[in-house]
Protein backbone atom coordinates (compact mmCIF):
# COMPACT_ATOMS: atom_id res chain seq x y z
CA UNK A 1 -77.90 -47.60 -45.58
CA UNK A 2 -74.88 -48.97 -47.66
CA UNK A 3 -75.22 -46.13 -50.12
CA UNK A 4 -74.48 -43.50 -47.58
CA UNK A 5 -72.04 -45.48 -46.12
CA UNK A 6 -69.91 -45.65 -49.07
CA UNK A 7 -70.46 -42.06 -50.54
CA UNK A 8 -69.02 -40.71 -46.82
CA UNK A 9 -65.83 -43.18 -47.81
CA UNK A 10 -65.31 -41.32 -51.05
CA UNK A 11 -65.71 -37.77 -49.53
CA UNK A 12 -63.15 -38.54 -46.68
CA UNK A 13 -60.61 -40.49 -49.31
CA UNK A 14 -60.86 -37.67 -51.83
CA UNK A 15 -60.38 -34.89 -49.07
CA UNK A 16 -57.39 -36.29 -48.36
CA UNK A 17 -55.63 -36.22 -51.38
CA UNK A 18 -55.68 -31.96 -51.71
CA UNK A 19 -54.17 -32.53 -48.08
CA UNK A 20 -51.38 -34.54 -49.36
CA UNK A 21 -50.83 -31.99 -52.33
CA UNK A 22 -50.83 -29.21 -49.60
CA UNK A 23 -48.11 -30.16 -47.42
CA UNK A 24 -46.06 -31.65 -50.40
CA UNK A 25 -46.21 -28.03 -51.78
CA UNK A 26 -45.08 -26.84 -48.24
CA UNK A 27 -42.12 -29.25 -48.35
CA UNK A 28 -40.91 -28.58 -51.79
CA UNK A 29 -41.01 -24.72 -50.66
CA UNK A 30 -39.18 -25.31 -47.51
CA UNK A 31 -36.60 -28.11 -49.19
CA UNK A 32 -35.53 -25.56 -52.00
CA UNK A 33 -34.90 -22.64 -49.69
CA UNK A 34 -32.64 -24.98 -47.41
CA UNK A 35 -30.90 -26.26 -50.17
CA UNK A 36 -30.40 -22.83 -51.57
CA UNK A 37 -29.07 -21.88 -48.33
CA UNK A 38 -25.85 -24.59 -48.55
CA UNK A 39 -24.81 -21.86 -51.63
CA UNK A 40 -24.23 -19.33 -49.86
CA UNK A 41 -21.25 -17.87 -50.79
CA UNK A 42 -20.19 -19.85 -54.05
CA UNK A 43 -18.88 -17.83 -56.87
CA UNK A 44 -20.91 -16.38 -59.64
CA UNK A 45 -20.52 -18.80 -62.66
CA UNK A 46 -18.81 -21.81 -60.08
CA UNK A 47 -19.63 -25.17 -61.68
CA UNK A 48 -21.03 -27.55 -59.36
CA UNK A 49 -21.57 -31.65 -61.03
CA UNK A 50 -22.50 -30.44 -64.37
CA UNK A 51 -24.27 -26.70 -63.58
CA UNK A 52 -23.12 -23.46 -64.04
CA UNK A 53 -24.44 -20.93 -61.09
CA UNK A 54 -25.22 -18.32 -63.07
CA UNK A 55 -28.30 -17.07 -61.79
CA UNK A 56 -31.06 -18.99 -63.70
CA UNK A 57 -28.78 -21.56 -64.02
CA UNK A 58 -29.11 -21.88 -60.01
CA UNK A 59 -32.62 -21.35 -59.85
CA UNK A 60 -33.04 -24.35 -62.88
CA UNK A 61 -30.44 -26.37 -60.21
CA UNK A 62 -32.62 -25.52 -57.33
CA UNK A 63 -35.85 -26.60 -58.98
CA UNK A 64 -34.86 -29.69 -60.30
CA UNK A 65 -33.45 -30.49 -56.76
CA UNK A 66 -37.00 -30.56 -55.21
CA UNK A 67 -38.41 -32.55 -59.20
CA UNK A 68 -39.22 -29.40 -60.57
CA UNK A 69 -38.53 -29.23 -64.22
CA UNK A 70 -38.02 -25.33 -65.64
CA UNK A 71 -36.21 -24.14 -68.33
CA UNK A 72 -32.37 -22.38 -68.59
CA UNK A 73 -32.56 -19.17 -69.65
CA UNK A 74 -33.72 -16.04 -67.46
CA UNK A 75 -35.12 -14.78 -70.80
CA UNK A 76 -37.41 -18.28 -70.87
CA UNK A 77 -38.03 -18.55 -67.18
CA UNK A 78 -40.36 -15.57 -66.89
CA UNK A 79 -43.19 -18.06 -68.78
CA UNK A 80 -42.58 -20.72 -66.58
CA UNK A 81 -45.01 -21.57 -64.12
CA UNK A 82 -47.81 -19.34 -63.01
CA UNK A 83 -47.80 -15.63 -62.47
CA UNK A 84 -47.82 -13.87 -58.78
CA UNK A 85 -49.75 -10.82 -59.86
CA UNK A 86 -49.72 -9.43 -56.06
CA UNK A 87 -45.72 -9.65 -54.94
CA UNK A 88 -47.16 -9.43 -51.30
CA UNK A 89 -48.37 -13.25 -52.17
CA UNK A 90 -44.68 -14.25 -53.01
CA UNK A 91 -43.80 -17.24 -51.37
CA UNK A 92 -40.32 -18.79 -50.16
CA UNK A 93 -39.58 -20.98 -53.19
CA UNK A 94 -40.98 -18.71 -56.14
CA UNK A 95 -38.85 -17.12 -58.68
CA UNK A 96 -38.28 -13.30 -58.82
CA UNK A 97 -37.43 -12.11 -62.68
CA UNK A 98 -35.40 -9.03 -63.09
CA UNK A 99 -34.37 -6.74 -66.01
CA UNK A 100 -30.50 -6.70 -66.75
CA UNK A 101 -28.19 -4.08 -66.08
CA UNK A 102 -30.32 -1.97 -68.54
CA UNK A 103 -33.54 -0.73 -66.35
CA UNK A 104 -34.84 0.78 -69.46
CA UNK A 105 -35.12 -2.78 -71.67
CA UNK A 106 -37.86 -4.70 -70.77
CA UNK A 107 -36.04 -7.76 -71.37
CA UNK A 108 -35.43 -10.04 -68.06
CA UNK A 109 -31.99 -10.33 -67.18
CA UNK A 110 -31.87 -11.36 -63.72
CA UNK A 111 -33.81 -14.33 -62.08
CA UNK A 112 -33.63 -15.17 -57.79
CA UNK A 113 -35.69 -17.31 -55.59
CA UNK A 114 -37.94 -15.93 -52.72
CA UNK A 115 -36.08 -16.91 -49.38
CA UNK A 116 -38.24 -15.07 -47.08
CA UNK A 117 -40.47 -12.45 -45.73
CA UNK A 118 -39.31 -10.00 -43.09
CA UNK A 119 -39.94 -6.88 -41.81
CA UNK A 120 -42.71 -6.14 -44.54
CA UNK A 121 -39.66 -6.63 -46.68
CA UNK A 122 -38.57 -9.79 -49.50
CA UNK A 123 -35.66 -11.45 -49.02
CA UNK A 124 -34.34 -13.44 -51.83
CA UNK A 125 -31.34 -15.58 -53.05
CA UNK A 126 -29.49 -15.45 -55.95
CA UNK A 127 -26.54 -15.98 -57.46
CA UNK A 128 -24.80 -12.51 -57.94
CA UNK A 129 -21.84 -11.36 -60.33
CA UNK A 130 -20.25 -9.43 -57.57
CA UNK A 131 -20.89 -11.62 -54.43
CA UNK A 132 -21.93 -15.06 -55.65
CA UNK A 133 -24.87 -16.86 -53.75
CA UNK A 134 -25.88 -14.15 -51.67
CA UNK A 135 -29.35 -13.57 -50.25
CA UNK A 136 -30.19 -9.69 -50.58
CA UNK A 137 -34.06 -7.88 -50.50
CA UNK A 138 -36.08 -6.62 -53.30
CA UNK A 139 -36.82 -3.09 -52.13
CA UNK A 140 -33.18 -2.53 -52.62
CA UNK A 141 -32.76 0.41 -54.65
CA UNK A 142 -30.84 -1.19 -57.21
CA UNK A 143 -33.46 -4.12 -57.39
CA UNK A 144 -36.54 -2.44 -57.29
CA UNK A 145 -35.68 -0.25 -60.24
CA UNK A 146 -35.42 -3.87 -62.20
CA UNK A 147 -38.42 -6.29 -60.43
CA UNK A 148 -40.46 -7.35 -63.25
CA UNK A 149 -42.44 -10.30 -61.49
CA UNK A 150 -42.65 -13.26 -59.36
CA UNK A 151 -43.35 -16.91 -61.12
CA UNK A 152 -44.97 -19.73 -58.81
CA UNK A 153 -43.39 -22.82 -60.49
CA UNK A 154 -43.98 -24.85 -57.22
CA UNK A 155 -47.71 -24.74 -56.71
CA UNK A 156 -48.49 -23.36 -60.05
């Protein structure tokens, strides 16, 4: 009888733990998009403490804010973490890597962070060279020329 008793423990104790990694995962994802949100509206390039908001220089801010640890250049960020390969499985908190200016290089140029889903449409934020922190969508025209993929660094 004290054999079952104590295998039942372990299966309730160890159950718990993916439960704990679950809703931390849900908190990180909700914490980074509301402290993306306090952006809105700062300059491309503005320095804030000792970051530059460029974009992945935002995105690296952003991660680190919720522990996250990624590196600083759009170019590198597009290893980081794991792969989306389905974009309709993008969740608020992933990155979204870009091409540059230059839809025909290959090379990313661009990085945002998922905000949202609405409307069968994503909404990301980003820090823009025209507007700053703004959140725009990825089936703009200008953006969906560029979309190369989505990185999970959160859940990964």
């Amino acid at each position: 009888m004290r054999k079952y008793f104590l295998v039942l423990i372990i299966i309730i104790s160890s159950s718990g733990l993916s439960q704990k990694k679950t809703i931390d995962i849900v908190d990180k994802r909700s914490v980074i998009v509301r402290t993306a949100e306090e952006y809105l509206g700062y300059k491309y390039r503005e320095k804030v403490n000792k970051t530059i908001f460029d974009c992945s220089g935002f995105v690296k801010f952003l991660m680190a804010s919720i522990g996250e640890n990624i590196t600083r250049s759009t170019v590198s960020q597009i290893h980081d973490g794991k792969r989306v390969s389905d974009t309709t499985k993008a969740k608020p908190g992933d990155i979204l890597l870009f091409k540059g200016r230059n839809a025909r290089n290959n090379r990313p140029g661009h990085v945002g962070l998922v905000h949202h889903w609405g409307n069968d449409t994503l909404y990301f934020i980003h820090s823009s060279t025209s507007n700053g922190i703004e959140i725009s969508n990825l089936f703009d025209t200008y953006f969906g020329k560029r979309f190369m993929q989505v990185r999970d660094i959160i859940g990964k």
